[in-house]
PDB file of N, CA and C in Angstrom:
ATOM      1  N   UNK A   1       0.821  -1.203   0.000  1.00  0.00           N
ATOM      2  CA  UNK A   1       0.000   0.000   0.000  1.00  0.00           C
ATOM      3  C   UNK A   1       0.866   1.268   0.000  1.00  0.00           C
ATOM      4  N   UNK A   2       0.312   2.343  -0.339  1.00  0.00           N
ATOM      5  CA  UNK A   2       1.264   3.491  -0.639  1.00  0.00           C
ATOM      6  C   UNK A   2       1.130   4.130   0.636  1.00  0.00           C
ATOM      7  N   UNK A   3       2.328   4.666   1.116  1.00  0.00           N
ATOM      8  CA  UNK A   3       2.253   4.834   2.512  1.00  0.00           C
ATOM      9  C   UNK A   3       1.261   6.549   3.033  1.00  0.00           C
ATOM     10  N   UNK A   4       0.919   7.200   4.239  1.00  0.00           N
ATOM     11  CA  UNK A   4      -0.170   7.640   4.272  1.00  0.00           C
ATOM     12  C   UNK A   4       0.240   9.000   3.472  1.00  0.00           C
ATOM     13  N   UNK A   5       1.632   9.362   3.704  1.00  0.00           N
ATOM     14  CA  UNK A   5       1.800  10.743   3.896  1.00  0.00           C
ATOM     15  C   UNK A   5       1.740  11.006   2.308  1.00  0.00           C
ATOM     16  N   UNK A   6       1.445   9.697   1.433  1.00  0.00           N
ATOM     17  CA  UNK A   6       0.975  10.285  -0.122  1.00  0.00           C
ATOM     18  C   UNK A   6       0.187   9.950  -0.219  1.00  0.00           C
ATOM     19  N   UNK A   7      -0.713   9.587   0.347  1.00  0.00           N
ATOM     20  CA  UNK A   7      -2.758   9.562  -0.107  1.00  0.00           C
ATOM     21  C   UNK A   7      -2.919  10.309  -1.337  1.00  0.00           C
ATOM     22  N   UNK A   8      -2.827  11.362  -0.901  1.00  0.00           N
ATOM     23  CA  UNK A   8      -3.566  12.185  -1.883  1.00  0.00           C
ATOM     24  C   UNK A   8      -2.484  12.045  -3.734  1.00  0.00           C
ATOM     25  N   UNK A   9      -1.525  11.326  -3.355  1.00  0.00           N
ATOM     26  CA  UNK A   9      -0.546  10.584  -4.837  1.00  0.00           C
ATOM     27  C   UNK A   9      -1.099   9.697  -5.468  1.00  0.00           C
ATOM     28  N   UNK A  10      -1.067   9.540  -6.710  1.00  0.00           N
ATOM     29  CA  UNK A  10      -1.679   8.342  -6.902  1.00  0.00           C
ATOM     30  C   UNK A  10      -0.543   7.650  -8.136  1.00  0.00           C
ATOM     31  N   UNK A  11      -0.414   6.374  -8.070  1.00  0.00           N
ATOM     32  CA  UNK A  11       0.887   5.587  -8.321  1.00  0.00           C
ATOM     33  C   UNK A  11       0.714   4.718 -10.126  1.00  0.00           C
ATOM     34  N   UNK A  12       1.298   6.038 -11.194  1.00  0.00           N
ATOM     35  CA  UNK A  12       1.464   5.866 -12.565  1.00  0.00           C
ATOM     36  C   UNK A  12       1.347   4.337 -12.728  1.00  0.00           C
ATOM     37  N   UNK A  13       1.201   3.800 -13.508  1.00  0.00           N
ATOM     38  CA  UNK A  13       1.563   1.768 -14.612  1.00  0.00           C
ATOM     39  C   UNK A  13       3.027   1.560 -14.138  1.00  0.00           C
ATOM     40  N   UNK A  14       4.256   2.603 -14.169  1.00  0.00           N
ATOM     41  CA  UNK A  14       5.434   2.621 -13.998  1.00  0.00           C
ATOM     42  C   UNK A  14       6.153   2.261 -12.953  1.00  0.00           C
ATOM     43  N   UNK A  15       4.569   2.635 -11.588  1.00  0.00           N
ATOM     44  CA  UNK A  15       5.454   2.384 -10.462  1.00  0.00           C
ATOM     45  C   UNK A  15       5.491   4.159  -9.770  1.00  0.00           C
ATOM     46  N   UNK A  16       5.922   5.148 -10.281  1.00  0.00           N
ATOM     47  CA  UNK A  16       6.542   6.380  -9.735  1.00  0.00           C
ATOM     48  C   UNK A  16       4.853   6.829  -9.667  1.00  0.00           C
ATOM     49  N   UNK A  17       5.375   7.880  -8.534  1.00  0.00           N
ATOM     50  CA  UNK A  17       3.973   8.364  -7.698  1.00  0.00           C
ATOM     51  C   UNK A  17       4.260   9.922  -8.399  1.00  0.00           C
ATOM     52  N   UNK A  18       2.683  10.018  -9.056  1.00  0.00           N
ATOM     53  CA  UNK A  18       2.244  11.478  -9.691  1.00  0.00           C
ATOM     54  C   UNK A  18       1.382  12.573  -8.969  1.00  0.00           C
ATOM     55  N   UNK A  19       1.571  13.705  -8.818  1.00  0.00           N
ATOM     56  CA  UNK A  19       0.716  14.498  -7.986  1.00  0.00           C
ATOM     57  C   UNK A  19      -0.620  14.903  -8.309  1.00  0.00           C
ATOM     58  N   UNK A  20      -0.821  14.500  -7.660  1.00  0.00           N
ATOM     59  CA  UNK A  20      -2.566  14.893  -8.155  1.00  0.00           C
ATOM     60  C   UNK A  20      -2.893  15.872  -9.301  1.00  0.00           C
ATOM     61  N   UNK A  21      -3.241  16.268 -10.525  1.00  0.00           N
ATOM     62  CA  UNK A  21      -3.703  16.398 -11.145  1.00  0.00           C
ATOM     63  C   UNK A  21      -4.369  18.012 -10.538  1.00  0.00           C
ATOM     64  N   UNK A  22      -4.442  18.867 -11.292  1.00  0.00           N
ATOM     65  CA  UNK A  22      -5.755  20.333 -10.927  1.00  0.00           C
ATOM     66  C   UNK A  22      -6.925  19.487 -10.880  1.00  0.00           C
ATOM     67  N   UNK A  23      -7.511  18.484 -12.151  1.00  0.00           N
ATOM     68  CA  UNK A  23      -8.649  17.881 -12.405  1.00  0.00           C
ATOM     69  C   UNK A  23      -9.075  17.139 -11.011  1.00  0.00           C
ATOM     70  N   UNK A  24      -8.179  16.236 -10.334  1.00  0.00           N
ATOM     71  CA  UNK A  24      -8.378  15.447  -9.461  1.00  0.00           C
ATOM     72  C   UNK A  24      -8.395  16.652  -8.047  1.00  0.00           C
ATOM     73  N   UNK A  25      -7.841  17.782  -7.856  1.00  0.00           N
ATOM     74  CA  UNK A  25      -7.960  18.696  -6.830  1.00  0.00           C
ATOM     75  C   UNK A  25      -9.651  19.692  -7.411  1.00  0.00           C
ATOM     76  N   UNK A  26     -10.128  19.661  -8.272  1.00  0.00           N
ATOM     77  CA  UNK A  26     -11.373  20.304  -8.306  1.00  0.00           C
ATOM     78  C   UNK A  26     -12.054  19.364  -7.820  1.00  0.00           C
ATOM     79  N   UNK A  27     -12.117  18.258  -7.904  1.00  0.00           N
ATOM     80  CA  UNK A  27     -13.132  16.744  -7.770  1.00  0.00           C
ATOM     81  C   UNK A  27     -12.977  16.637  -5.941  1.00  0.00           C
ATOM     82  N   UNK A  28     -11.939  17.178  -4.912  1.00  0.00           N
ATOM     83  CA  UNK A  28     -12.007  17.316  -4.011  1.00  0.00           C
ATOM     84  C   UNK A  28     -13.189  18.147  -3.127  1.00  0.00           C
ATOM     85  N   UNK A  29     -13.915  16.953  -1.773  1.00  0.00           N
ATOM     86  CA  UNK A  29     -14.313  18.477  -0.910  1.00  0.00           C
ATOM     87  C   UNK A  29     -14.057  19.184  -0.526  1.00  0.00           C
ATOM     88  N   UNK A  30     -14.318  20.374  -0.508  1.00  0.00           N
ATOM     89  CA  UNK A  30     -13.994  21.548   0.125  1.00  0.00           C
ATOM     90  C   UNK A  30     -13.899  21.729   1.654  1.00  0.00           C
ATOM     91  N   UNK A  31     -12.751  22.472   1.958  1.00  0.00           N
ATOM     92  CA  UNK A  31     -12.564  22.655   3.308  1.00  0.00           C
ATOM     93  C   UNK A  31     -13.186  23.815   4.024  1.00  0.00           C
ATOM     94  N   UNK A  32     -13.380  23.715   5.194  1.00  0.00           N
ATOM     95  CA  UNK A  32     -13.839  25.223   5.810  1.00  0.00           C
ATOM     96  C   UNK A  32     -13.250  26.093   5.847  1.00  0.00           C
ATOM     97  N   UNK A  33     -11.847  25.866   5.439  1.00  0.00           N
ATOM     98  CA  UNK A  33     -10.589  26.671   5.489  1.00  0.00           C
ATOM     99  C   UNK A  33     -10.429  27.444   4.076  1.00  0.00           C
ATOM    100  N   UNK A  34     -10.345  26.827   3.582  1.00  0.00           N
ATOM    101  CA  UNK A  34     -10.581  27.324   2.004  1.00  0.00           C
ATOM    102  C   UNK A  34     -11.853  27.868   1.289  1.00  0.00           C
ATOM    103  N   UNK A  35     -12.967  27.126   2.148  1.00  0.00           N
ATOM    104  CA  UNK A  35     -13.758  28.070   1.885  1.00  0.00           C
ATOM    105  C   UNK A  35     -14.030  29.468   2.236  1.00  0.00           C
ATOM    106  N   UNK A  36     -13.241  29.664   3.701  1.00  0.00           N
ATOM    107  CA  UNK A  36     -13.341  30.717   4.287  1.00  0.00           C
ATOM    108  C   UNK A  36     -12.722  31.784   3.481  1.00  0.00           C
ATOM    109  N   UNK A  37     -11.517  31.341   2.658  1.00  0.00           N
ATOM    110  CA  UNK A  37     -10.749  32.104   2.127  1.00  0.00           C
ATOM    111  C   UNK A  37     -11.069  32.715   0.299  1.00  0.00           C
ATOM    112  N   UNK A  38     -11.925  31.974   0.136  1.00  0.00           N
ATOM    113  CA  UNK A  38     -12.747  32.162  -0.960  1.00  0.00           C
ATOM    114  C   UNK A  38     -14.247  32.400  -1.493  1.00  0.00           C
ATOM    115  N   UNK A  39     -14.643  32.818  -0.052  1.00  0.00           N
ATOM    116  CA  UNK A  39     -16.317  33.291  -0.452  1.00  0.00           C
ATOM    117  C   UNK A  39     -15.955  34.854  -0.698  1.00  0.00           C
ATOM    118  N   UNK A  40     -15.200  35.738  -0.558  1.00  0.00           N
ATOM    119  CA  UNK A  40     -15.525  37.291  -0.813  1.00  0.00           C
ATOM    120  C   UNK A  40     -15.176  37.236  -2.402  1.00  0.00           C
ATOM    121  N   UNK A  41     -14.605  36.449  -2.809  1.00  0.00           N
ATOM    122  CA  UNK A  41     -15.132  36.376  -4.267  1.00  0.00           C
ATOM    123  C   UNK A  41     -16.529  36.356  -5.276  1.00  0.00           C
ATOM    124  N   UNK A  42     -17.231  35.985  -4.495  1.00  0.00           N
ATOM    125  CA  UNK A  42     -18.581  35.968  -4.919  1.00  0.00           C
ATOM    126  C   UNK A  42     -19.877  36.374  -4.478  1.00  0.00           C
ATOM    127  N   UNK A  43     -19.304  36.462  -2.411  1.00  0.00           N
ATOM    128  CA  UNK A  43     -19.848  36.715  -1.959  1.00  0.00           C
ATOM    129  C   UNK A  43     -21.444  38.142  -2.115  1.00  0.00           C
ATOM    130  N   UNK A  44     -21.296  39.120  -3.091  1.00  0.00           N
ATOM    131  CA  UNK A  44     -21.873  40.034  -3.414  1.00  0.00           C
ATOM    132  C   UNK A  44     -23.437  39.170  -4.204  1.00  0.00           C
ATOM    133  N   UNK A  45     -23.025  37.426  -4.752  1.00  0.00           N
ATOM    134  CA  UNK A  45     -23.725  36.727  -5.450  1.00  0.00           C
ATOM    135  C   UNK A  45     -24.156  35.672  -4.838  1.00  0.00           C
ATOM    136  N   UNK A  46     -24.155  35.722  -3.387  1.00  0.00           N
ATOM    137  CA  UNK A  46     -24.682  34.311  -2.426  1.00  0.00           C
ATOM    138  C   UNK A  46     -25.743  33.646  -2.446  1.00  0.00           C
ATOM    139  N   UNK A  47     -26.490  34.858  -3.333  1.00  0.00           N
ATOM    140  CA  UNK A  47     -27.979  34.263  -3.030  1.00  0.00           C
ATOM    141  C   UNK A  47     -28.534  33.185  -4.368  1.00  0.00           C
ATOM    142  N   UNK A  48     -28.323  33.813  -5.448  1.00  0.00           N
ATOM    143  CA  UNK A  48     -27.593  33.290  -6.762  1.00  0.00           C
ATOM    144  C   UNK A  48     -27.294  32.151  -6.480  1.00  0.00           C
ATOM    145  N   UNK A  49     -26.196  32.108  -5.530  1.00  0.00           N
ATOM    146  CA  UNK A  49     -24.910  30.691  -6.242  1.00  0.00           C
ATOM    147  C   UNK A  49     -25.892  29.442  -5.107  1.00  0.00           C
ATOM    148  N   UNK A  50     -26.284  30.327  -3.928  1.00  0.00           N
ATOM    149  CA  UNK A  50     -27.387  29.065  -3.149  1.00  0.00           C
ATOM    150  C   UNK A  50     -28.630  28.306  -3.666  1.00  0.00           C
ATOM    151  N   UNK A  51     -28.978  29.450  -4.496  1.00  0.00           N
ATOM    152  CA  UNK A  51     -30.077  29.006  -4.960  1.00  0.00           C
ATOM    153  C   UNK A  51     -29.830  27.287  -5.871  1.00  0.00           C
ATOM    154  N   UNK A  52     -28.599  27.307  -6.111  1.00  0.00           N
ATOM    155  CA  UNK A  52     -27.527  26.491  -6.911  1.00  0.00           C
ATOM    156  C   UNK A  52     -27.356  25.224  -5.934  1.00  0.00           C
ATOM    157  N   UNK A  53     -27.243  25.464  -5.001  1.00  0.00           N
ATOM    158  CA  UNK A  53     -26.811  24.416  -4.137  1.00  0.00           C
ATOM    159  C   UNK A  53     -27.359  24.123  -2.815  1.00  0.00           C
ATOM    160  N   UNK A  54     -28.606  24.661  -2.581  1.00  0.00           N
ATOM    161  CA  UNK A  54     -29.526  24.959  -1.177  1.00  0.00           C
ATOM    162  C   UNK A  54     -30.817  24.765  -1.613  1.00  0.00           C
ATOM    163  N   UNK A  55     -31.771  24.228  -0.598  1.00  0.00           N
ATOM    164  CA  UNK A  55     -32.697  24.305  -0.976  1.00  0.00           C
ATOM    165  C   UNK A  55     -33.324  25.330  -0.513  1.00  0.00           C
ATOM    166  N   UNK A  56     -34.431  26.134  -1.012  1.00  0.00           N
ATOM    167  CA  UNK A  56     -35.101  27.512  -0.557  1.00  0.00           C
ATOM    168  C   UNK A  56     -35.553  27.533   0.417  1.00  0.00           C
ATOM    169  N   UNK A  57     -35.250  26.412   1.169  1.00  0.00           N
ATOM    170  CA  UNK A  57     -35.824  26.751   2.718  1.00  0.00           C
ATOM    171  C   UNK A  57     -34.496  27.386   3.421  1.00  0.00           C
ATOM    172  N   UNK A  58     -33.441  26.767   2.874  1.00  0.00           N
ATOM    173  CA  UNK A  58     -31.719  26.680   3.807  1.00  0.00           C
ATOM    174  C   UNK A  58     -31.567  28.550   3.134  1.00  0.00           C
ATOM    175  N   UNK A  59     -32.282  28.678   2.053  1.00  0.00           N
ATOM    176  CA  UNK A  59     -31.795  30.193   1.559  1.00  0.00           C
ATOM    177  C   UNK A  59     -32.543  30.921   1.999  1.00  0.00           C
ATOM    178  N   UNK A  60     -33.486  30.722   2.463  1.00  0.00           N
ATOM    179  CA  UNK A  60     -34.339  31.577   3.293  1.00  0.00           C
ATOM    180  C   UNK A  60     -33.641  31.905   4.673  1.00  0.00           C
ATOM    181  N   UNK A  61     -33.628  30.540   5.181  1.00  0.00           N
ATOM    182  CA  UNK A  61     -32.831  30.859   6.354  1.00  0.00           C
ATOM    183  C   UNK A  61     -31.611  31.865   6.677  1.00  0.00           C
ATOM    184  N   UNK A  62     -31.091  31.853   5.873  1.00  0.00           N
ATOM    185  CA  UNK A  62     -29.965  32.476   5.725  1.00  0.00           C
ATOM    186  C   UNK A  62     -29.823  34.142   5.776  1.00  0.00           C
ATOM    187  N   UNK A  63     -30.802  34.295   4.335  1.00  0.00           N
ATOM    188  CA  UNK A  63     -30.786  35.269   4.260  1.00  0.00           C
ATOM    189  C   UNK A  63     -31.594  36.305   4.785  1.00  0.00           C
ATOM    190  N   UNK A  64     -32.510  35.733   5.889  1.00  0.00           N
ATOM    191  CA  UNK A  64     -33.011  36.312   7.312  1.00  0.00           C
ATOM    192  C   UNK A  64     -32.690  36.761   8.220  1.00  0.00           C
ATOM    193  N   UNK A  65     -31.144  35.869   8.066  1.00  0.00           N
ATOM    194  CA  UNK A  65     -30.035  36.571   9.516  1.00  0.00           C
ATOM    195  C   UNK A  65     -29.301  38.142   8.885  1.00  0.00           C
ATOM    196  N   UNK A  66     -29.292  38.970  10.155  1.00  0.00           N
ATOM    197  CA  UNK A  66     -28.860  39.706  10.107  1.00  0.00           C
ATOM    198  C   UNK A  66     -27.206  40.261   9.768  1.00  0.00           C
ATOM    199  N   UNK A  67     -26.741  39.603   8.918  1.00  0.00           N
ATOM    200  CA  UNK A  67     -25.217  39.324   8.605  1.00  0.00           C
ATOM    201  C   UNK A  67     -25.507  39.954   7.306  1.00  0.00           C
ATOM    202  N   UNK A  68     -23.970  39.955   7.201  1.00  0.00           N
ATOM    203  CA  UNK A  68     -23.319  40.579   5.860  1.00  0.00           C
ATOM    204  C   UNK A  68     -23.225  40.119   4.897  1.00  0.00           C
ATOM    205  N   UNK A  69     -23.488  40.365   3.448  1.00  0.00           N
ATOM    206  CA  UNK A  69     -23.096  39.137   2.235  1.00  0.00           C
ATOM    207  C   UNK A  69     -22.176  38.195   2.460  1.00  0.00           C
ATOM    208  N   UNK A  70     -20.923  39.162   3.333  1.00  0.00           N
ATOM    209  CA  UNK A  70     -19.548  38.144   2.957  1.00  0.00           C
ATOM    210  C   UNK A  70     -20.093  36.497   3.746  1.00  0.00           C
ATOM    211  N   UNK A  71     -20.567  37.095   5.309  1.00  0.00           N
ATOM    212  CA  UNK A  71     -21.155  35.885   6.302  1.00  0.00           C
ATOM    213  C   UNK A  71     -22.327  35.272   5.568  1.00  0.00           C
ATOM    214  N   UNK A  72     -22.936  36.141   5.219  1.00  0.00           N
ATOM    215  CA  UNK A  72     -24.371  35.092   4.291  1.00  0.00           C
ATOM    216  C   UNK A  72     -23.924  33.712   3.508  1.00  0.00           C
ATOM    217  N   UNK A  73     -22.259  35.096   2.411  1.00  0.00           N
ATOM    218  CA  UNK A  73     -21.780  33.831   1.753  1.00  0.00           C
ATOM    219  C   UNK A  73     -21.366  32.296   2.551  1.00  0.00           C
ATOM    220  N   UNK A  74     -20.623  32.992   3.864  1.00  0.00           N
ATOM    221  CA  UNK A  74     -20.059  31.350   4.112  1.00  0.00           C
ATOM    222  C   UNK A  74     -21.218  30.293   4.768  1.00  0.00           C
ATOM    223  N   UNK A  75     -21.977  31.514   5.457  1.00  0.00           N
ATOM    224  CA  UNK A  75     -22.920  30.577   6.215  1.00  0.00           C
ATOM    225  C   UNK A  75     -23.432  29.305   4.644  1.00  0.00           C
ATOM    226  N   UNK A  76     -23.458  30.011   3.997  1.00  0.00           N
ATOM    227  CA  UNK A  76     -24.453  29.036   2.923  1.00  0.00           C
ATOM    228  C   UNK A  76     -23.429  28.045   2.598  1.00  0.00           C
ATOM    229  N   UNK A  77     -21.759  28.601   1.775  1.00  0.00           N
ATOM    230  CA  UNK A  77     -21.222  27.509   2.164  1.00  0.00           C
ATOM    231  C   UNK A  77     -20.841  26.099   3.232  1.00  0.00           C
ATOM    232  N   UNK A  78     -20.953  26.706   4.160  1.00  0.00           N
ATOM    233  CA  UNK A  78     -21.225  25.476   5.302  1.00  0.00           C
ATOM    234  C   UNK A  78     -22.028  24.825   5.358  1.00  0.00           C
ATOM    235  N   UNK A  79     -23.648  25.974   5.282  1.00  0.00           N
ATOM    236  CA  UNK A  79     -24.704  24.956   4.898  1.00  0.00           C
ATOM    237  C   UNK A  79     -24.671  23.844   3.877  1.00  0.00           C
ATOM    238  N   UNK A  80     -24.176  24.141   2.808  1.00  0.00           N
ATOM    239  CA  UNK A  80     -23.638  23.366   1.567  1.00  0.00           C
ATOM    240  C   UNK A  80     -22.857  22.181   1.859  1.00  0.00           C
ATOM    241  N   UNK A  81     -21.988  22.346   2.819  1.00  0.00           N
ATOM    242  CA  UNK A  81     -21.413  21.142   2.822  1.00  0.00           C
ATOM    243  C   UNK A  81     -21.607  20.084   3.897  1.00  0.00           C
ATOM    244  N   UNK A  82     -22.268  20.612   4.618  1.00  0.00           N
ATOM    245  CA  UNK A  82     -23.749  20.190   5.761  1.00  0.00           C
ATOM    246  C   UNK A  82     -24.130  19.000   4.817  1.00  0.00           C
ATOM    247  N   UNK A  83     -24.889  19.823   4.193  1.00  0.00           N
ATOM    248  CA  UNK A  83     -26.269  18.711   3.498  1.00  0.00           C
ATOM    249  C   UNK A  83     -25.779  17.963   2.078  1.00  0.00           C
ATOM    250  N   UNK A  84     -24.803  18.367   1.026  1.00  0.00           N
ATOM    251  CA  UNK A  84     -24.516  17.561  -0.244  1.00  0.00           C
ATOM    252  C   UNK A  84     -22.856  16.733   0.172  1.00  0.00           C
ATOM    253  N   UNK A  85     -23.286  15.523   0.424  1.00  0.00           N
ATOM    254  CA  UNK A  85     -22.559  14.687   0.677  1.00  0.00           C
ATOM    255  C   UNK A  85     -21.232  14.321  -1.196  1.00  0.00           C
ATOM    256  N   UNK A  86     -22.503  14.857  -1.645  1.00  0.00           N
ATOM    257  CA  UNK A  86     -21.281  15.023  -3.106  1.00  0.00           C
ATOM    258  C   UNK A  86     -20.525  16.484  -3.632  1.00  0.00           C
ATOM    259  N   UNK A  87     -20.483  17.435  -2.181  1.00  0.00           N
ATOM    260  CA  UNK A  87     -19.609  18.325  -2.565  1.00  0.00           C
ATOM    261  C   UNK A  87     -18.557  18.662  -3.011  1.00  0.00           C
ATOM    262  N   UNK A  88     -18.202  19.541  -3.558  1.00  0.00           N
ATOM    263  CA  UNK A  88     -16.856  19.249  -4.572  1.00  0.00           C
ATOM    264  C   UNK A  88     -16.823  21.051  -4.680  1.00  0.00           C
ATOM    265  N   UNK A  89     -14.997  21.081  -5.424  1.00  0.00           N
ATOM    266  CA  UNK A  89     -14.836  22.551  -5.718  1.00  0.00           C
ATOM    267  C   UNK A  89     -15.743  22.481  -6.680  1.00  0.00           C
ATOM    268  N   UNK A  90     -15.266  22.064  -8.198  1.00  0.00           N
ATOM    269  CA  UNK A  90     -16.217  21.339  -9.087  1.00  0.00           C
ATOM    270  C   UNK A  90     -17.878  21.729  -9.540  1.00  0.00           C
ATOM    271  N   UNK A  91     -18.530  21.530  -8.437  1.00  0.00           N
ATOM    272  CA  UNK A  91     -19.406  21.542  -8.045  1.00  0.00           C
ATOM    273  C   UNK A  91     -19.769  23.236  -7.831  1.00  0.00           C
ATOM    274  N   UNK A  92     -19.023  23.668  -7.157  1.00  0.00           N
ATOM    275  CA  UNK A  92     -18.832  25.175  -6.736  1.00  0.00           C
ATOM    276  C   UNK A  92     -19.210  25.720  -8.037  1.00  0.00           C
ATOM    277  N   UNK A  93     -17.844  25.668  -8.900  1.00  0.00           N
ATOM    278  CA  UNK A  93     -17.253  26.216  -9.894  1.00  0.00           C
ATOM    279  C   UNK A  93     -18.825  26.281 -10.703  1.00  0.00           C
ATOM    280  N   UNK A  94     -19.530  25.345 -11.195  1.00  0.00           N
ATOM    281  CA  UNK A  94     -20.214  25.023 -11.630  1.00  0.00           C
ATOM    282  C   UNK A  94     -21.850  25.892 -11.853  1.00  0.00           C
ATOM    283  N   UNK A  95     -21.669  25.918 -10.112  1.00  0.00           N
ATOM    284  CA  UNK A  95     -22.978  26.747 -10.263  1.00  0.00           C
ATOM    285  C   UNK A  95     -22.631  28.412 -10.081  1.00  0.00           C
ATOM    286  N   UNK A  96     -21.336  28.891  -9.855  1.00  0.00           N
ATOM    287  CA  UNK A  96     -20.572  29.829 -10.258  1.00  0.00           C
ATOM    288  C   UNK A  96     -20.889  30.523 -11.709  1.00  0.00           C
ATOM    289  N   UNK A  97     -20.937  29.317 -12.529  1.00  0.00           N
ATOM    290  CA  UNK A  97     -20.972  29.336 -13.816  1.00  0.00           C
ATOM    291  C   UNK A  97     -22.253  30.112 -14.435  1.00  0.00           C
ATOM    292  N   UNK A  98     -23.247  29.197 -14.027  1.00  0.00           N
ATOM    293  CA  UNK A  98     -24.424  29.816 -13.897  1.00  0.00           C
ATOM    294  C   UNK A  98     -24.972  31.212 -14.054  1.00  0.00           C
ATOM    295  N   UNK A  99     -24.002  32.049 -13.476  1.00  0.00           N
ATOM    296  CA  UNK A  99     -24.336  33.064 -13.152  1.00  0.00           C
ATOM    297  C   UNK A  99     -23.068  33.858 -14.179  1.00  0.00           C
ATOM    298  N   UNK A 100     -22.711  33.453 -14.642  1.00  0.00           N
ATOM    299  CA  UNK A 100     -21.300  33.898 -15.376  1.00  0.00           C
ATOM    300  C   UNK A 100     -20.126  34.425 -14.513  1.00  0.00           C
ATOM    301  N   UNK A 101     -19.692  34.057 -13.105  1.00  0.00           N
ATOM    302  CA  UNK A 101     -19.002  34.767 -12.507  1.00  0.00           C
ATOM    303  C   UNK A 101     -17.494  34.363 -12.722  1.00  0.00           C
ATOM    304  N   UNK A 102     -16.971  34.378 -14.069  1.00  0.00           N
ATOM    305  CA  UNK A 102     -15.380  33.937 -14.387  1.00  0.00           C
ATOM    306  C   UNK A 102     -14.575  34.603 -13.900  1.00  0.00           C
ATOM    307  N   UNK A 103     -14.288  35.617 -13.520  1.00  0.00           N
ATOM    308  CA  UNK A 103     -13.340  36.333 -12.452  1.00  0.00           C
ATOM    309  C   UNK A 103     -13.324  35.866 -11.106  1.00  0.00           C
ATOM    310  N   UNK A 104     -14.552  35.155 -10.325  1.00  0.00           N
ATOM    311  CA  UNK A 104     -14.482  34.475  -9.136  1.00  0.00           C
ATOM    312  C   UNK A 104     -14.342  33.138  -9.577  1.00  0.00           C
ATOM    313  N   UNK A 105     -14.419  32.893 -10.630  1.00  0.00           N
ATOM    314  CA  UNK A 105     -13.668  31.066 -10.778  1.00  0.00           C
ATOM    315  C   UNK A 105     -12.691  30.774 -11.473  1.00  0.00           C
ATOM    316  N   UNK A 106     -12.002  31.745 -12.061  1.00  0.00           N
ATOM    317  CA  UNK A 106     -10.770  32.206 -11.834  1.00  0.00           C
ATOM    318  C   UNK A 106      -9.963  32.644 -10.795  1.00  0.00           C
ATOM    319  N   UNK A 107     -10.023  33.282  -9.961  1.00  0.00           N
ATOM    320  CA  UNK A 107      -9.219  33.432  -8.970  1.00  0.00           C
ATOM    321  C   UNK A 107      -9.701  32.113  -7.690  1.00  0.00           C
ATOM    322  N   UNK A 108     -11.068  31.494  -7.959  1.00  0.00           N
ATOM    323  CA  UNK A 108     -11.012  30.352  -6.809  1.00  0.00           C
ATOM    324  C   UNK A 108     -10.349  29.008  -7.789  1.00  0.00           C
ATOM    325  N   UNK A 109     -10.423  29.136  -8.833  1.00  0.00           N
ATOM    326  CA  UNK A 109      -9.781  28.110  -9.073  1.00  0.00           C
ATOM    327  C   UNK A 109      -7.823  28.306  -8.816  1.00  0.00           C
ATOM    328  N   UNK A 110      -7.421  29.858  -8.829  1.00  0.00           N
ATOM    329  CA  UNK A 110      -6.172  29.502  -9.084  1.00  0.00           C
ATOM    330  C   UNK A 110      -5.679  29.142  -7.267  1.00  0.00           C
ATOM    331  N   UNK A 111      -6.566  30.016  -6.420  1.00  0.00           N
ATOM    332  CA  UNK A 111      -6.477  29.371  -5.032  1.00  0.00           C
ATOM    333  C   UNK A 111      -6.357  28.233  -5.021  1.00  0.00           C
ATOM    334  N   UNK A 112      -7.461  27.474  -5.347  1.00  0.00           N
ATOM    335  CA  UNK A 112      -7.381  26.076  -5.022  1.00  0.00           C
ATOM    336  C   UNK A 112      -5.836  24.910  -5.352  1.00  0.00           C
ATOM    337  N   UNK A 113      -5.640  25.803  -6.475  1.00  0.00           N
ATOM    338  CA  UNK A 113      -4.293  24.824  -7.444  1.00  0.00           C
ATOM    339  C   UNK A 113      -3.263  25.086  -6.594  1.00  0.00           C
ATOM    340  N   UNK A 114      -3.326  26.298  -6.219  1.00  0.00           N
ATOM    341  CA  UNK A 114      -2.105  26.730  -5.102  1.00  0.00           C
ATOM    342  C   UNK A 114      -1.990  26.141  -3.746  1.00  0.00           C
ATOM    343  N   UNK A 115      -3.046  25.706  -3.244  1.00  0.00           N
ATOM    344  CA  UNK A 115      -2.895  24.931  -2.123  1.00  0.00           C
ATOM    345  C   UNK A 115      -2.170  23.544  -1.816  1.00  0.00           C
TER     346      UNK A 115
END
C-alpha cells in the first residue's frame, strides 16, 4: 500500500507516484478553510450561487439573519457542505458558472491549485 503521507498521490503503470492532477484537486471536498478564504469572491452573489446548491428553505434561512453578504456567503457555504454529501470545488465552480461569474472562478480556481 502506498504509505499515508501520499494519499492524496496516486501511483502511474510505472510504479513512480504522480501528484494529483488540478482535475483530481477540483473533484475534491472543500474545506472550511478554504472556503473561508474564498467566499468574498462571490460573496456580493450568495444568493444566486445558493439558490444552486440549497434548498429555498436553507436560503431563506440564511438570508433572514442579520449578517453581511460576505457571512451570508459562508454561512451558505457550510450549509452546503452540511447537506450535499457530493460536494466538490467542481461543483462550486459550476454553479458559479451559472451566473457567469469567471473572475471568481478564476481566482477560486487559481487558489485552489495553489494549495
Amino acid at each position: 500500500p502506498v504509505p499515508s503521507i501520499f494519499a492524496k498521490l496516486s501511483a502511474s503503470t510505472d510504479g513512480h507516484v504522480q501528484p494529483p492532477t488540478s482535475t483530481d484537486k477540483l473533484k475534491e471536498k472543500p474545506t472550511e478553510k478554504m472556503l473561508s478564504r474564498i467566499k468574498e469572491y462571490f460573496a456580493a452573489y450568495w444568493k444566486n450561487v445558493a439558490y444552486e446548491l440549497l434548498s429555498p428553505v436553507d436560503v431563506s434561512n440564511i438570508e433572514s439573519s442579520q449578517k453581511c453578504n460576505v457571512e451570508k456567503c459562508f454561512d451558505m457555504l457550510l450549509r452546503w457542505l452540511e447537506t450535499d454529501s457530493s460536494a466538490s470545488y467542481q461543483k462550486l465552480i459550476d454553479a458559479l458558472r451559472e451566473y457567469n461569474l469567471e473572475n471568481a472562478i478564476e481566482n477560486i480556481t487559481e487558489r485552489i491549485l495553489k494549495a
